[in-house]
C-alpha atoms as a PDB file:
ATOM      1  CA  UNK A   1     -19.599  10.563 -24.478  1.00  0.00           C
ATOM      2  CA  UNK A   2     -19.682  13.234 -21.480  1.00  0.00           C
ATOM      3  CA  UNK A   3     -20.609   9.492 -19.148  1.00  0.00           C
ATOM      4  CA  UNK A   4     -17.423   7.872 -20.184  1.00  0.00           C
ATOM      5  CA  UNK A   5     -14.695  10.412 -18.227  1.00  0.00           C
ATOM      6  CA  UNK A   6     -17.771  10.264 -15.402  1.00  0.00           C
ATOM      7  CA  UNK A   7     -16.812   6.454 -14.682  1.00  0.00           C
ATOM      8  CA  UNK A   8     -19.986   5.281 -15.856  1.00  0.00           C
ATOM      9  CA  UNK A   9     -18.385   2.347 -17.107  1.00  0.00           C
ATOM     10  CA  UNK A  10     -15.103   2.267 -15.089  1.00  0.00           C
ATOM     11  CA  UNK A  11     -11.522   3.006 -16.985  1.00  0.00           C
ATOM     12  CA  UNK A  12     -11.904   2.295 -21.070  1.00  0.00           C
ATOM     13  CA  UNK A  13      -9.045   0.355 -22.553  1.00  0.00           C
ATOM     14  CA  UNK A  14      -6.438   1.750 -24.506  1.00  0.00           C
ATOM     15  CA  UNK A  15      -5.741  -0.475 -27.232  1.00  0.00           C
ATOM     16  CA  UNK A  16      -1.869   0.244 -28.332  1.00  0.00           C
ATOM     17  CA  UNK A  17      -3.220  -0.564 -32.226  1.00  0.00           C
ATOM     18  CA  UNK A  18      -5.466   2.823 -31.199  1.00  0.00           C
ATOM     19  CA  UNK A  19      -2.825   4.695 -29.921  1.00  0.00           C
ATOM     20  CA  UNK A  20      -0.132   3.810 -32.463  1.00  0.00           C
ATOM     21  CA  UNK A  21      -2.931   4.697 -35.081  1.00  0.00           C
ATOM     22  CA  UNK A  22      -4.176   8.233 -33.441  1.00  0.00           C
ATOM     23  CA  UNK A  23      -0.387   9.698 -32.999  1.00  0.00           C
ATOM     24  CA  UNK A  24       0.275   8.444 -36.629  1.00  0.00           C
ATOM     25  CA  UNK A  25      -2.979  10.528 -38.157  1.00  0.00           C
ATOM     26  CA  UNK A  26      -2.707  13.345 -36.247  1.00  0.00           C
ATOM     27  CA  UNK A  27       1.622  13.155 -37.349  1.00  0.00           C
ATOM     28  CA  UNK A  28       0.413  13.119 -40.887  1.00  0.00           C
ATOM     29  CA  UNK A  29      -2.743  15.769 -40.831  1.00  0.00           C
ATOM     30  CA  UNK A  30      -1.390  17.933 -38.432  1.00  0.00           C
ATOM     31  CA  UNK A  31       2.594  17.727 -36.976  1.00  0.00           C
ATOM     32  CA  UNK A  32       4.299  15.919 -34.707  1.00  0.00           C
ATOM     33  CA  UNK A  33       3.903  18.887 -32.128  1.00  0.00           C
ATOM     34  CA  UNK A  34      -0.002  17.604 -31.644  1.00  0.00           C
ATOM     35  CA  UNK A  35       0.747  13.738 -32.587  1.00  0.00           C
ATOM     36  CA  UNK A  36       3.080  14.217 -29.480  1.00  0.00           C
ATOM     37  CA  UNK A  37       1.191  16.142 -26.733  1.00  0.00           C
ATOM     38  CA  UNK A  38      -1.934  13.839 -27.699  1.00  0.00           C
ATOM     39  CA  UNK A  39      -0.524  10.934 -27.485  1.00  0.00           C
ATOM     40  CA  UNK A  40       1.026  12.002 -24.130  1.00  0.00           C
ATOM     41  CA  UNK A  41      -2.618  13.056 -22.990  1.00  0.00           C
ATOM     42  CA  UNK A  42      -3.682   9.755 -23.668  1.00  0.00           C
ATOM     43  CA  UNK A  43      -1.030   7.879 -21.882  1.00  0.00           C
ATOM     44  CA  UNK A  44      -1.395  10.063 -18.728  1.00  0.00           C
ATOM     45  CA  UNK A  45      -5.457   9.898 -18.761  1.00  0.00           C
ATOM     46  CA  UNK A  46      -6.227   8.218 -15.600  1.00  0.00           C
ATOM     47  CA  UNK A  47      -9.921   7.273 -17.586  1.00  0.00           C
ATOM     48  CA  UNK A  48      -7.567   5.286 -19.740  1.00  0.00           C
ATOM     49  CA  UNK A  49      -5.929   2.303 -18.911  1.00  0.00           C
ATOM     50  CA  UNK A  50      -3.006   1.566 -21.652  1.00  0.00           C
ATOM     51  CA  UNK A  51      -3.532  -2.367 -23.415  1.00  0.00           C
ATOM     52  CA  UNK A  52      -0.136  -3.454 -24.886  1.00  0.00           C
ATOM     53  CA  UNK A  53      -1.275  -5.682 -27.843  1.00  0.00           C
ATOM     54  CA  UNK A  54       1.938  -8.533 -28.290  1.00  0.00           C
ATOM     55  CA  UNK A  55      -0.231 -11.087 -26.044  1.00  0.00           C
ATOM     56  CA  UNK A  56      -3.463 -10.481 -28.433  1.00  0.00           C
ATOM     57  CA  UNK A  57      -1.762 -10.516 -32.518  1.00  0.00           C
ATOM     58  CA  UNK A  58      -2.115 -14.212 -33.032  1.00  0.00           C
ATOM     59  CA  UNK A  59      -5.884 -14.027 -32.154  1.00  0.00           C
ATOM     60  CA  UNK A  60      -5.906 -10.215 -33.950  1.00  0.00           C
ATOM     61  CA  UNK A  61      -4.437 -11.971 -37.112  1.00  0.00           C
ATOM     62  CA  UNK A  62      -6.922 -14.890 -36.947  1.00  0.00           C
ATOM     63  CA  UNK A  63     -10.024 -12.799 -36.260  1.00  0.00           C
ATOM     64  CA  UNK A  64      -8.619 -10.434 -38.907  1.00  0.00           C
ATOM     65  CA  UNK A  65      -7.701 -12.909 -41.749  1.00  0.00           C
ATOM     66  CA  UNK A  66     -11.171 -15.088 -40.948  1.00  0.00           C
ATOM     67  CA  UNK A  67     -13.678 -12.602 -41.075  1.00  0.00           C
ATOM     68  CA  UNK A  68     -16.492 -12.591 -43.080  1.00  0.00           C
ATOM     69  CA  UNK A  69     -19.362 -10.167 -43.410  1.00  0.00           C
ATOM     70  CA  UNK A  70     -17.574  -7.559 -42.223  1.00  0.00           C
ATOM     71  CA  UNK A  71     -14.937  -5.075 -43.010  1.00  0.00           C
ATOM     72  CA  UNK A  72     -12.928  -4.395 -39.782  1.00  0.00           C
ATOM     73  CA  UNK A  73      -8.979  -2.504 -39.546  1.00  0.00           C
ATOM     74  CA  UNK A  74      -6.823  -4.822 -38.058  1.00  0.00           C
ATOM     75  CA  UNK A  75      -6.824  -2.379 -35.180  1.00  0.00           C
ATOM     76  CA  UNK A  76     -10.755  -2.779 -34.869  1.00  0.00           C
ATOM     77  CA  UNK A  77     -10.367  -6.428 -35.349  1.00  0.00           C
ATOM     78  CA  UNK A  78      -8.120  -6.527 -31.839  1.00  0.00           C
ATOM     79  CA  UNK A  79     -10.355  -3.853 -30.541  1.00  0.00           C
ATOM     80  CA  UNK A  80     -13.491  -6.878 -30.943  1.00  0.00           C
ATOM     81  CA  UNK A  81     -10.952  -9.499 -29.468  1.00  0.00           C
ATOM     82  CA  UNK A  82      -9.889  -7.377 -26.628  1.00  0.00           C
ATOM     83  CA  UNK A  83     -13.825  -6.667 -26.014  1.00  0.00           C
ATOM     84  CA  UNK A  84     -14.846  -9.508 -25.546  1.00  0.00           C
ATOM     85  CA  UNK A  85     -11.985 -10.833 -23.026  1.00  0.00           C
ATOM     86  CA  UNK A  86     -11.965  -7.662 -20.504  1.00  0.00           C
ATOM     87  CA  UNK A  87     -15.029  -5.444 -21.713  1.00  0.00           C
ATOM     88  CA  UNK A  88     -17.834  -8.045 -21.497  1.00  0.00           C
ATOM     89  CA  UNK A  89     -17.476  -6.814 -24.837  1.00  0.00           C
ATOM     90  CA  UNK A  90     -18.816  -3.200 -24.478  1.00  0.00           C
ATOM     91  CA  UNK A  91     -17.411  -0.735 -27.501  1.00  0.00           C
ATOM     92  CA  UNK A  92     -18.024   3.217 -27.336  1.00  0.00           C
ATOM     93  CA  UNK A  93     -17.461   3.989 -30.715  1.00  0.00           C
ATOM     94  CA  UNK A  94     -19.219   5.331 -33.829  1.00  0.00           C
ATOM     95  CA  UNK A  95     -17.917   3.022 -36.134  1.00  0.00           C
ATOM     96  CA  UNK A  96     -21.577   0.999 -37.031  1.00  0.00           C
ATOM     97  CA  UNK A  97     -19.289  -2.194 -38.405  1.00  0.00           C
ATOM     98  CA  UNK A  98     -18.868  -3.553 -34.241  1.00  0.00           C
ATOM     99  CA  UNK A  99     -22.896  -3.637 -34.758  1.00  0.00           C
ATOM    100  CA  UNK A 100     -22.021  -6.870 -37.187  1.00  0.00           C
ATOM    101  CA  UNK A 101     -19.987  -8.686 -34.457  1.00  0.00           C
ATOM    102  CA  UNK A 102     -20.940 -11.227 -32.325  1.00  0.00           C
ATOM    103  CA  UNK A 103     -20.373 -10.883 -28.645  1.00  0.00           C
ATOM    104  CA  UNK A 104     -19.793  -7.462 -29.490  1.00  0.00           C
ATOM    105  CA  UNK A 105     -22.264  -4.447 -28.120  1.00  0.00           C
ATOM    106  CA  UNK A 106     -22.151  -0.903 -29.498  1.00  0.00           C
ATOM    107  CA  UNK A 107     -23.325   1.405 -26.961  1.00  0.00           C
ATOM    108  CA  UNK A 108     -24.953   4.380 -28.115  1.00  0.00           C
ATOM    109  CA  UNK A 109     -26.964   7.608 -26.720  1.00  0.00           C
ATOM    110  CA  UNK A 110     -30.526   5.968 -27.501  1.00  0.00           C
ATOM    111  CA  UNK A 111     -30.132   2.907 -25.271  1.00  0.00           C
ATOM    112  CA  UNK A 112     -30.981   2.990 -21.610  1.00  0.00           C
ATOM    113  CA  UNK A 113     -28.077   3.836 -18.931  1.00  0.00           C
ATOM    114  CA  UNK A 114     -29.460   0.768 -16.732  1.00  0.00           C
ATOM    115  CA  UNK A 115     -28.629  -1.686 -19.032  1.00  0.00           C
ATOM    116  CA  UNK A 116     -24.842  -0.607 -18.649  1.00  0.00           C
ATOM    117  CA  UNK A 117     -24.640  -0.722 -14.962  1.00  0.00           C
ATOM    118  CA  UNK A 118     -22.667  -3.791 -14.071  1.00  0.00           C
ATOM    119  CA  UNK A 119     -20.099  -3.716 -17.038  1.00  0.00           C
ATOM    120  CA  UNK A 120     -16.510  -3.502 -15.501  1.00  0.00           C
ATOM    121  CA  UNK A 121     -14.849  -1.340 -18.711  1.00  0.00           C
ATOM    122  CA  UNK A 122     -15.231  -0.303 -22.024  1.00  0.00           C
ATOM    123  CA  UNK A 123     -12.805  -0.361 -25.010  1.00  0.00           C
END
């Protein structure tokens, strides 16, 4: 993960499903104090660019409601969508369920940096 703030693979998208879901956790395990000053973090992280999410629910509540084989958040499910349209559909993450998607790759440490080099962001 020390490549993404680099700019390896340009700004990552900030899905505001993620956001409202990370402020929410961290308001419920921890206080509002951190859900607050993380959440502002996030928003000012110029790695980050912020992805309102209005202009993607009726595709997030098809791809949710439709899937099959899988058992994806409704958060991850407009994480995929949003992938796909403006990631070349390039996800950092460590949840192993985006392996099941098509359209969808997973980056992780094991494969080579060269195969990366002409994506424009990752969510």
């Amino acid at each position: 993960m020390e490549r993404f703030p680099g700019g390896e693979w340009g700004n990552g998208l900030l899905l505001e499903y993620v956001f409202l879901e990370v402020v929410t956790v961290l308001l419920v395990r921890r206080d509002l104090t951190v859900a607050a000053r993380v959440g502002h973090i996030l928003l000012d992280a110029q790695e980050l660019d912020f992805v309102p999410c209005a202009d993607f629910f009726p595709d997030t509540v098809a791809s949710f409601s439709g899937q099959s084989g899988t058992r994806l958040s409704f958060a991850d499910a407009a994480i995929a969508g949003v992938a796909r349209s403006r990631a070349d559909g390039l996800v950092l993450t460590f949840d192993e369920e985006f392996r099941r998607l098509d359209g969808i790759s997973v980056h992780s440490d094991q494969e080579p940096a060269g195969r990366l080099d002409n994506r424009e962001r990752a969510v």
